[in-house]
Protein backbone atom coordinates (compact mmCIF):
# COMPACT_ATOMS: atom_id res chain seq x y z
CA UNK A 1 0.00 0.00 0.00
CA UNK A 2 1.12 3.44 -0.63
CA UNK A 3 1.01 6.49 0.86
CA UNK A 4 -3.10 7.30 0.36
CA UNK A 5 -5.40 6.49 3.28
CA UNK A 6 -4.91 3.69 5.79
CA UNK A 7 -6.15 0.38 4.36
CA UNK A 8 -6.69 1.14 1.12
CA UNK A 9 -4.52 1.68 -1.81
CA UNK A 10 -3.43 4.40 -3.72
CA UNK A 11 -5.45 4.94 -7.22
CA UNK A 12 -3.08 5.23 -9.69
CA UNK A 13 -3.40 7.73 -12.67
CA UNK A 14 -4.53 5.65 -15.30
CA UNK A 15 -7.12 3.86 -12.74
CA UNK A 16 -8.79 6.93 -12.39
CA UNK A 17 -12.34 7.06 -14.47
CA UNK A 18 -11.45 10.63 -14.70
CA UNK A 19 -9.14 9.69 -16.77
CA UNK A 20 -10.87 7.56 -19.58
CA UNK A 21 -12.41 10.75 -20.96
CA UNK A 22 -10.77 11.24 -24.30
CA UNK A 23 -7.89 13.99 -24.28
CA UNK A 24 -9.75 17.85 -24.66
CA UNK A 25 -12.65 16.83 -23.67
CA UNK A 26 -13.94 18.48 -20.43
CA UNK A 27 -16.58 17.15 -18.05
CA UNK A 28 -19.06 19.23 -19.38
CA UNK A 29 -19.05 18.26 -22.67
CA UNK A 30 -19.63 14.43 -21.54
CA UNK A 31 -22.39 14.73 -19.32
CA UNK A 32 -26.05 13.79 -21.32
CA UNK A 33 -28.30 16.65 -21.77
CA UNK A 34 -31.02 17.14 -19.35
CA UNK A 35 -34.19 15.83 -20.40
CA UNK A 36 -36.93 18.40 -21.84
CA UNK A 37 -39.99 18.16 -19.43
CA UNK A 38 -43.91 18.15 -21.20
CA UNK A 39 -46.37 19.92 -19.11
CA UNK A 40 -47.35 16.45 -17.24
CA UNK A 41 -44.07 15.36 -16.46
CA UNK A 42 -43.84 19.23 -15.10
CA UNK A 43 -46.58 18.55 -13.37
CA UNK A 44 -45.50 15.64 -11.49
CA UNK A 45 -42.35 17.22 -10.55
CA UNK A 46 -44.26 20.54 -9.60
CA UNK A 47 -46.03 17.59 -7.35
CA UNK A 48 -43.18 16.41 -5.60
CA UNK A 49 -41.50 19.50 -4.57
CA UNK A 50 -45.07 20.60 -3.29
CA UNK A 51 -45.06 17.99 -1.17
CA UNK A 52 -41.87 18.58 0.63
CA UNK A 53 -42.80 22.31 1.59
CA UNK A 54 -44.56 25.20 0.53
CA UNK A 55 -42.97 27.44 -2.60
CA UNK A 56 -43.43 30.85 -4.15
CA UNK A 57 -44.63 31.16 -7.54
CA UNK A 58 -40.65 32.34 -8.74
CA UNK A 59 -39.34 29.87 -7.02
CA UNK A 60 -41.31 27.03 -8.30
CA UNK A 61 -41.30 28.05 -11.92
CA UNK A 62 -37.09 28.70 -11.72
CA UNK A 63 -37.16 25.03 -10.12
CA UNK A 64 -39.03 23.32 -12.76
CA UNK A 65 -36.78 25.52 -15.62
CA UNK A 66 -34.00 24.01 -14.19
CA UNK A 67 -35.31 20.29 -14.24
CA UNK A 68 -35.53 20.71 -17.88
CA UNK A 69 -39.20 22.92 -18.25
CA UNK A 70 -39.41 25.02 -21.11
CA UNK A 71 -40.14 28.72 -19.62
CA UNK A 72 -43.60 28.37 -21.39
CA UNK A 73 -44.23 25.06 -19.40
CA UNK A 74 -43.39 26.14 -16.12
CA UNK A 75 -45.44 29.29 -16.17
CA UNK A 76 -48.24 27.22 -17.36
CA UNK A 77 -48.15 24.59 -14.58
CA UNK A 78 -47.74 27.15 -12.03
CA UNK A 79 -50.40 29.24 -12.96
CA UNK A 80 -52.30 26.08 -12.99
CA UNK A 81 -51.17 25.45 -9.56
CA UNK A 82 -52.42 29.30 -8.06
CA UNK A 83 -55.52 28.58 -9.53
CA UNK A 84 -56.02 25.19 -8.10
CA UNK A 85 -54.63 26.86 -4.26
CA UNK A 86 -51.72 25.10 -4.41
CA UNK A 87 -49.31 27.69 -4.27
CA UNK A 88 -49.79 30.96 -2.59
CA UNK A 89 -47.75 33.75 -2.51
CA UNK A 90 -49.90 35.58 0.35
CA UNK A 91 -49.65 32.43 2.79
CA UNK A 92 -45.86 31.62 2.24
CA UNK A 93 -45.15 35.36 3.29
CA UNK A 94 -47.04 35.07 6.08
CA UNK A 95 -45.39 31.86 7.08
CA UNK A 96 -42.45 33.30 6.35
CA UNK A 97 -42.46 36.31 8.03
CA UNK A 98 -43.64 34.73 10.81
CA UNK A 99 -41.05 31.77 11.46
CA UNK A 100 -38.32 34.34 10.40
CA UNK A 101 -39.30 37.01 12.99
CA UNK A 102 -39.11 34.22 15.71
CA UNK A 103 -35.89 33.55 14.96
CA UNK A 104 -34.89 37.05 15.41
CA UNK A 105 -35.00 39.14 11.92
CA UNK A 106 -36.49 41.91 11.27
CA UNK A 107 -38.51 43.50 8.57
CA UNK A 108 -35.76 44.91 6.67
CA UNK A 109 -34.42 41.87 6.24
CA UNK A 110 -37.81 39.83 5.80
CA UNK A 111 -38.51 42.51 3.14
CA UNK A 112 -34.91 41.73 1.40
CA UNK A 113 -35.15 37.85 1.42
CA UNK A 114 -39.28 37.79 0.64
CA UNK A 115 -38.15 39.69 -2.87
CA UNK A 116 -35.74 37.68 -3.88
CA UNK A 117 -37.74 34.78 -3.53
CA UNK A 118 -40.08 36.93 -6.51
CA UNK A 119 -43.41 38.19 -4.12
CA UNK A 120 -44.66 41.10 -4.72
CA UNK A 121 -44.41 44.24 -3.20
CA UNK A 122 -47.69 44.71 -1.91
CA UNK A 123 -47.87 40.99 -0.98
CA UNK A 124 -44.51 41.58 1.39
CA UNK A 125 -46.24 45.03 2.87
CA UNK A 126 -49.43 42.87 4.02
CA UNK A 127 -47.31 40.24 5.17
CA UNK A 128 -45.35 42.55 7.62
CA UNK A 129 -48.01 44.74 8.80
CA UNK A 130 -48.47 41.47 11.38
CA UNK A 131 -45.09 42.45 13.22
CA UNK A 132 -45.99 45.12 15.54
CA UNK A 133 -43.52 47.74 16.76
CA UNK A 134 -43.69 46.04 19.98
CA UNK A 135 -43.33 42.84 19.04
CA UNK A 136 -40.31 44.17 16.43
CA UNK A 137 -38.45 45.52 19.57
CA UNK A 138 -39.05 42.46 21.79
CA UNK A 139 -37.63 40.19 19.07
CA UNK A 140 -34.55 42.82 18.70
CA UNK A 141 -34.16 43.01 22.89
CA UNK A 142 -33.97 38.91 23.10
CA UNK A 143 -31.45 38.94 19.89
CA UNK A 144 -29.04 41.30 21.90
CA UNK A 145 -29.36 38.88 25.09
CA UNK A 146 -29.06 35.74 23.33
CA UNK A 147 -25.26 37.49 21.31
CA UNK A 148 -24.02 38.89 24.07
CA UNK A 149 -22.63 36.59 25.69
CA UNK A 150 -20.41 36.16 22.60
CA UNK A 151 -19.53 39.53 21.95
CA UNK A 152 -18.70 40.17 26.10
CA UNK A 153 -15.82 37.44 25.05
CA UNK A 154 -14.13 40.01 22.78
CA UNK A 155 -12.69 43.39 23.32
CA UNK A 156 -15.01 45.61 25.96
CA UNK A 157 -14.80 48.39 23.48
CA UNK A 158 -16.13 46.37 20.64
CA UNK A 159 -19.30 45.36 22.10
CA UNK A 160 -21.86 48.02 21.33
CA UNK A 161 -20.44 48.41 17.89
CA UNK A 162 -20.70 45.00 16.83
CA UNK A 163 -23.93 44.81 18.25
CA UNK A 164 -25.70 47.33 16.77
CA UNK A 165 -23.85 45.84 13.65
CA UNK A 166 -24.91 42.53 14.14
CA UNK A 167 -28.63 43.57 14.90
CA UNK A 168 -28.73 45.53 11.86
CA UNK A 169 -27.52 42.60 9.60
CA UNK A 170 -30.26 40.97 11.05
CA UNK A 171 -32.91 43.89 9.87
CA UNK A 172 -33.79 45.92 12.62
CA UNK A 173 -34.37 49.74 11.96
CA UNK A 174 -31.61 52.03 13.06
CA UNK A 175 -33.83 54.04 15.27
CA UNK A 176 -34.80 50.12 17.42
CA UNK A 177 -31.07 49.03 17.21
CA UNK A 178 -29.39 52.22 18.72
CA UNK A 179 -32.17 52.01 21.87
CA UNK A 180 -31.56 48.15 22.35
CA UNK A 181 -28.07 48.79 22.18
CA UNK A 182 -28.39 52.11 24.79
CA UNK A 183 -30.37 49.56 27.26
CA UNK A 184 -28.39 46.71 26.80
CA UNK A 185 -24.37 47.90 27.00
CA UNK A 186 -25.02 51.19 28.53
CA UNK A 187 -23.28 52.82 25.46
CA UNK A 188 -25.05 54.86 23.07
CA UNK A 189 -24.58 53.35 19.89
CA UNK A 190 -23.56 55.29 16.46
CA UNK A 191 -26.12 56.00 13.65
């Protein structure tokens, strides 16, 4: 044995299956084409990513493009799909918005990942009109107690900073950060 991984021996060059690939040829180039989905075979795969978890319209229709849908295809079966109530842009906000927020984002953020997961604006708006102001700076007061601890580790001069920058990555308006930060280090943090 040589000097691979205990027990088993080295793979010499020309045992390599990389290797049979004729010479110039990259991997690319020797992988089959992807398979064009009809509308019922987009259907069934529409089906089975349904049934994992919920999806937004985008998201679903840039799926099934990328399991081999023509564009025309996927729109079709997920229009197919809104009509039917199977996919709801409304209800995975709302969902959203609400398992994000109790993880400790707020609506900047929610607003930022909501779009690029293709809802609409007004859609998003509805969606976080449920988080109240109270509840927004509740959420942003346990966020600062649960990093603390962390940040206390570092320099003592670091802390509010990197709070307030922490609890703005996580999408809390300016004006809710620098008064979580005032109650929670005693410093007042810098807009």
């Amino acid at each position: 044995m040589a000097a691979g991984k205990p027990g088993r021996p080295e793979r010499s060059r020309s045992q390599d299956p990389r290797d049979a690939r004729p010479q110039g040829t990259r991997t690319a180039e020797i992988v089959a084409p992807r398979k064009v989905l009809d509308a019922k075979t987009a259907r069934l795969a529409a089906g089975d990513l349904l049934s994992r978890h919920a999806w937004t319209r985008a998201d679903l229709a840039a799926r099934l493009r990328r399991r081999g849908a023509p564009a025309e295809v996927a729109a079709e079966v997920v229009n197919d799909l809104v009509a039917r109530g199977y996919v709801d842009d409304a209800a995975f906000a709302r969902q959203w918005v609400s398992a994000r927020a109790a993880r400790g984002y707020g609506a900047a953020r929610l607003r930022m990942e909501l779009r690029a997961r293709g809802i609409a604006p007004p859609v998003i708006a509805a969606a976080l009109s449920a988080l109240g102001g109270d509840d927004t700076l509740a959420s942003a007061r346990e966020t600062a107690r649960r990093r603390l601890p962390a940040l206390r580790r570092g320099r003592p001069d670091r802390v509010a900073p990197r709070l307030r920058d922490y609890l703005l990555r996580r999408g809390f308006s300016t004006s809710i950060v620098v008064r979580v930060v005032r109650e929670t280090t005693g410093v007042a943090a810098e807009e």
